[in-house]
C-alpha atoms as a PDB file:
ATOM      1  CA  UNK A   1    -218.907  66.497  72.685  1.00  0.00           C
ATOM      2  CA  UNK A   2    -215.354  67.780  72.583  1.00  0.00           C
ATOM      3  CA  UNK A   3    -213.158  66.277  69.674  1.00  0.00           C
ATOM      4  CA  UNK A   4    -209.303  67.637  70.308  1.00  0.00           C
ATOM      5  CA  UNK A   5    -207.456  66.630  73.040  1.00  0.00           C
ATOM      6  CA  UNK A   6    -207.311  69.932  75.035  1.00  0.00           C
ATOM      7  CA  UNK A   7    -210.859  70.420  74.785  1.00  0.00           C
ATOM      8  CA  UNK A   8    -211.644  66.596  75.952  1.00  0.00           C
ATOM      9  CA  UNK A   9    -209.496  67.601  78.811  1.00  0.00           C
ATOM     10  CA  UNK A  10    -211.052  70.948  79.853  1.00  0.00           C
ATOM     11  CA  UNK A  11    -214.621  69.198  79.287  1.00  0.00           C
ATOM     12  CA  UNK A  12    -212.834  66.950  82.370  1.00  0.00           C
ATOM     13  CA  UNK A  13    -211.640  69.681  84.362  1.00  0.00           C
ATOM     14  CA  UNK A  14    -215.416  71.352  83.974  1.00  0.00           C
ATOM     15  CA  UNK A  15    -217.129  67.915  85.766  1.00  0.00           C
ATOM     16  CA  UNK A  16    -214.634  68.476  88.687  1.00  0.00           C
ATOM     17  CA  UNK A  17    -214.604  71.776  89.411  1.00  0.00           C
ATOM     18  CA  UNK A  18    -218.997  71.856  88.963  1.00  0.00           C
ATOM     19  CA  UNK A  19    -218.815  69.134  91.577  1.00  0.00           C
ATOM     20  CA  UNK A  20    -216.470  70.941  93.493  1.00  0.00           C
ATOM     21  CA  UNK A  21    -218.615  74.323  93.450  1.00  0.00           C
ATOM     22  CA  UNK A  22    -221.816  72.448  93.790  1.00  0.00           C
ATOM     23  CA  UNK A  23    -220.402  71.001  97.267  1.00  0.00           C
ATOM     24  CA  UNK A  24    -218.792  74.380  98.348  1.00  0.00           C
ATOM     25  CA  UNK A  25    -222.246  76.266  97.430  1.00  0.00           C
ATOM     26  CA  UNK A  26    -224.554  73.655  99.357  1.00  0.00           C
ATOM     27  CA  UNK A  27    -222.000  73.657 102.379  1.00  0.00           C
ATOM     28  CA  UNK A  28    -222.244  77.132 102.413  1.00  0.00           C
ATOM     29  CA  UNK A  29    -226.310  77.300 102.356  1.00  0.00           C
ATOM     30  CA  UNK A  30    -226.898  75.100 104.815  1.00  0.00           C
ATOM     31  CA  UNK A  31    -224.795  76.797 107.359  1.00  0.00           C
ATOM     32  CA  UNK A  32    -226.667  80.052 106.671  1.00  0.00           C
ATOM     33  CA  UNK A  33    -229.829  78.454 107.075  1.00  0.00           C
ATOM     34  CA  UNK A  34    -228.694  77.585 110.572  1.00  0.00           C
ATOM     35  CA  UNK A  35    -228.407  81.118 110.807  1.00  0.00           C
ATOM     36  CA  UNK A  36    -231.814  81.642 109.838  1.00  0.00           C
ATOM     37  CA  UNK A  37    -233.303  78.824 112.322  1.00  0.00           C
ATOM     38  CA  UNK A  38    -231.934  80.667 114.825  1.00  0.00           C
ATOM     39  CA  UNK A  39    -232.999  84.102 114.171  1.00  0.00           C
ATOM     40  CA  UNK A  40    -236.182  83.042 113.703  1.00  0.00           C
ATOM     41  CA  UNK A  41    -236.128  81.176 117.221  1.00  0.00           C
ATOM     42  CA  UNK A  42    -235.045  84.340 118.409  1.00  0.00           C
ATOM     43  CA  UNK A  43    -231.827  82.193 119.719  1.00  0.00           C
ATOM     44  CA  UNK A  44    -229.006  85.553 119.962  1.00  0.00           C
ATOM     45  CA  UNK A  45    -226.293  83.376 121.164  1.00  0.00           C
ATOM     46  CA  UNK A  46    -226.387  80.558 118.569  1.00  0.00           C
ATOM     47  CA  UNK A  47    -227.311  82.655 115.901  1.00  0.00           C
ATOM     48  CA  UNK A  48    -224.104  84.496 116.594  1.00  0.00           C
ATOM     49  CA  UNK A  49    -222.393  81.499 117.119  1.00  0.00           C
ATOM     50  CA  UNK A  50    -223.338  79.981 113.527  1.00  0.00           C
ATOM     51  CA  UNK A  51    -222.823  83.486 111.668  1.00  0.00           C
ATOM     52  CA  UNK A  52    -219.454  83.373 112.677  1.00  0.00           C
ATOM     53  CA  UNK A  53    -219.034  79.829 110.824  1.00  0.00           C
ATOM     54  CA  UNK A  54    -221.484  81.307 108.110  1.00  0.00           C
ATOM     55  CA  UNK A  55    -219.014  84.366 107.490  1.00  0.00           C
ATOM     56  CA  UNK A  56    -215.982  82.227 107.376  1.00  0.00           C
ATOM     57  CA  UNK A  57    -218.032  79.890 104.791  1.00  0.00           C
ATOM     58  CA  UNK A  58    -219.625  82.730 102.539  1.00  0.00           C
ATOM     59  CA  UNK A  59    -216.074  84.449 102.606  1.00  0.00           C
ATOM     60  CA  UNK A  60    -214.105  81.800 101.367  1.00  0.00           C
ATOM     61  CA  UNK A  61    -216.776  80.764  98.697  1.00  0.00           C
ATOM     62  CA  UNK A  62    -216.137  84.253  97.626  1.00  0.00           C
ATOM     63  CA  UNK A  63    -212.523  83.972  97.411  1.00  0.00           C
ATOM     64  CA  UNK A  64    -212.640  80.692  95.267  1.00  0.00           C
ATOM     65  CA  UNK A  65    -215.127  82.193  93.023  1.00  0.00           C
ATOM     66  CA  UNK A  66    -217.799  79.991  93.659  1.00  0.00           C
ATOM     67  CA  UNK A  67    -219.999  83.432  94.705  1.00  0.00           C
ATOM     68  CA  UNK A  68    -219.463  86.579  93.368  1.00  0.00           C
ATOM     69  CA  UNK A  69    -217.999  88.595  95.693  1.00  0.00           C
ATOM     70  CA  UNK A  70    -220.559  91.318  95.740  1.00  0.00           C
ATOM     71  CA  UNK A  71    -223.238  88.730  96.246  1.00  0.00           C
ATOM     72  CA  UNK A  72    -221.329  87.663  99.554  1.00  0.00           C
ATOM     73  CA  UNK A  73    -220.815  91.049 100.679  1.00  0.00           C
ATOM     74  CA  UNK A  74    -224.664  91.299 100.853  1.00  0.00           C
ATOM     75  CA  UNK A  75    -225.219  88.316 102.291  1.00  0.00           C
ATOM     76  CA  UNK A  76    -222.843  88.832 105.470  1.00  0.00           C
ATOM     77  CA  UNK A  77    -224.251  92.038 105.817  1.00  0.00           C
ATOM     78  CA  UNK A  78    -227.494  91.402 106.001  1.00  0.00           C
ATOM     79  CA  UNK A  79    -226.749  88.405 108.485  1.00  0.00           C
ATOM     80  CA  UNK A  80    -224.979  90.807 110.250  1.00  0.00           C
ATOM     81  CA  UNK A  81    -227.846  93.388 110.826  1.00  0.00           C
ATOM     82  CA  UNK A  82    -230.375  90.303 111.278  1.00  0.00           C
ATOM     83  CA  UNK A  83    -228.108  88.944 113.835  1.00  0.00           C
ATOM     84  CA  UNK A  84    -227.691  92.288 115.795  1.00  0.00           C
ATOM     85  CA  UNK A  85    -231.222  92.821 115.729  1.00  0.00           C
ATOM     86  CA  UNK A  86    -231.688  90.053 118.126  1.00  0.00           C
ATOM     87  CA  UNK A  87    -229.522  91.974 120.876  1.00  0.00           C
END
């Protein structure tokens, strides 16, 4: 456990911003799973419909540094071609 005062305080900091990520990253899978549901349906119009929402999710995870960016890159992409498969 931390014993000076700065430390105690970024061990603090560390619980709130895990929480935060932890919310942000589950948020973020579960809207790309909708993705997946749909695809797998073979549903083109929701599918498209949820990657939309599932680009603006991954994207901004990305930007707060939840995800790496590089990781999120993939991810869209590969959403992408998925979802243009479908026609």
């Amino acid at each position: 456990m931390a014993n000076h005062k700065s430390a105690k305080k970024r061990a603090r900091q560390d619980l709130v911003r895990r929480a935060r990520n932890r919310d942000v990253t589950t948020r973020t899978r579960s809207i790309v799973k909708r993705v997946h549901d749909a695809i797998e349906r073979g549903d083109a119009t929701e599918a498209r419909e949820h990657f939309g929402t599932a680009e603006r999710a991954l994207r901004k995870a990305g930007s707060k540094g939840v995800m790496p960016q590089a990781r999120v890159d993939r991810s869209v992409s590969r959403l992408a071609r998925a979802v243009h498969k479908l026609g």
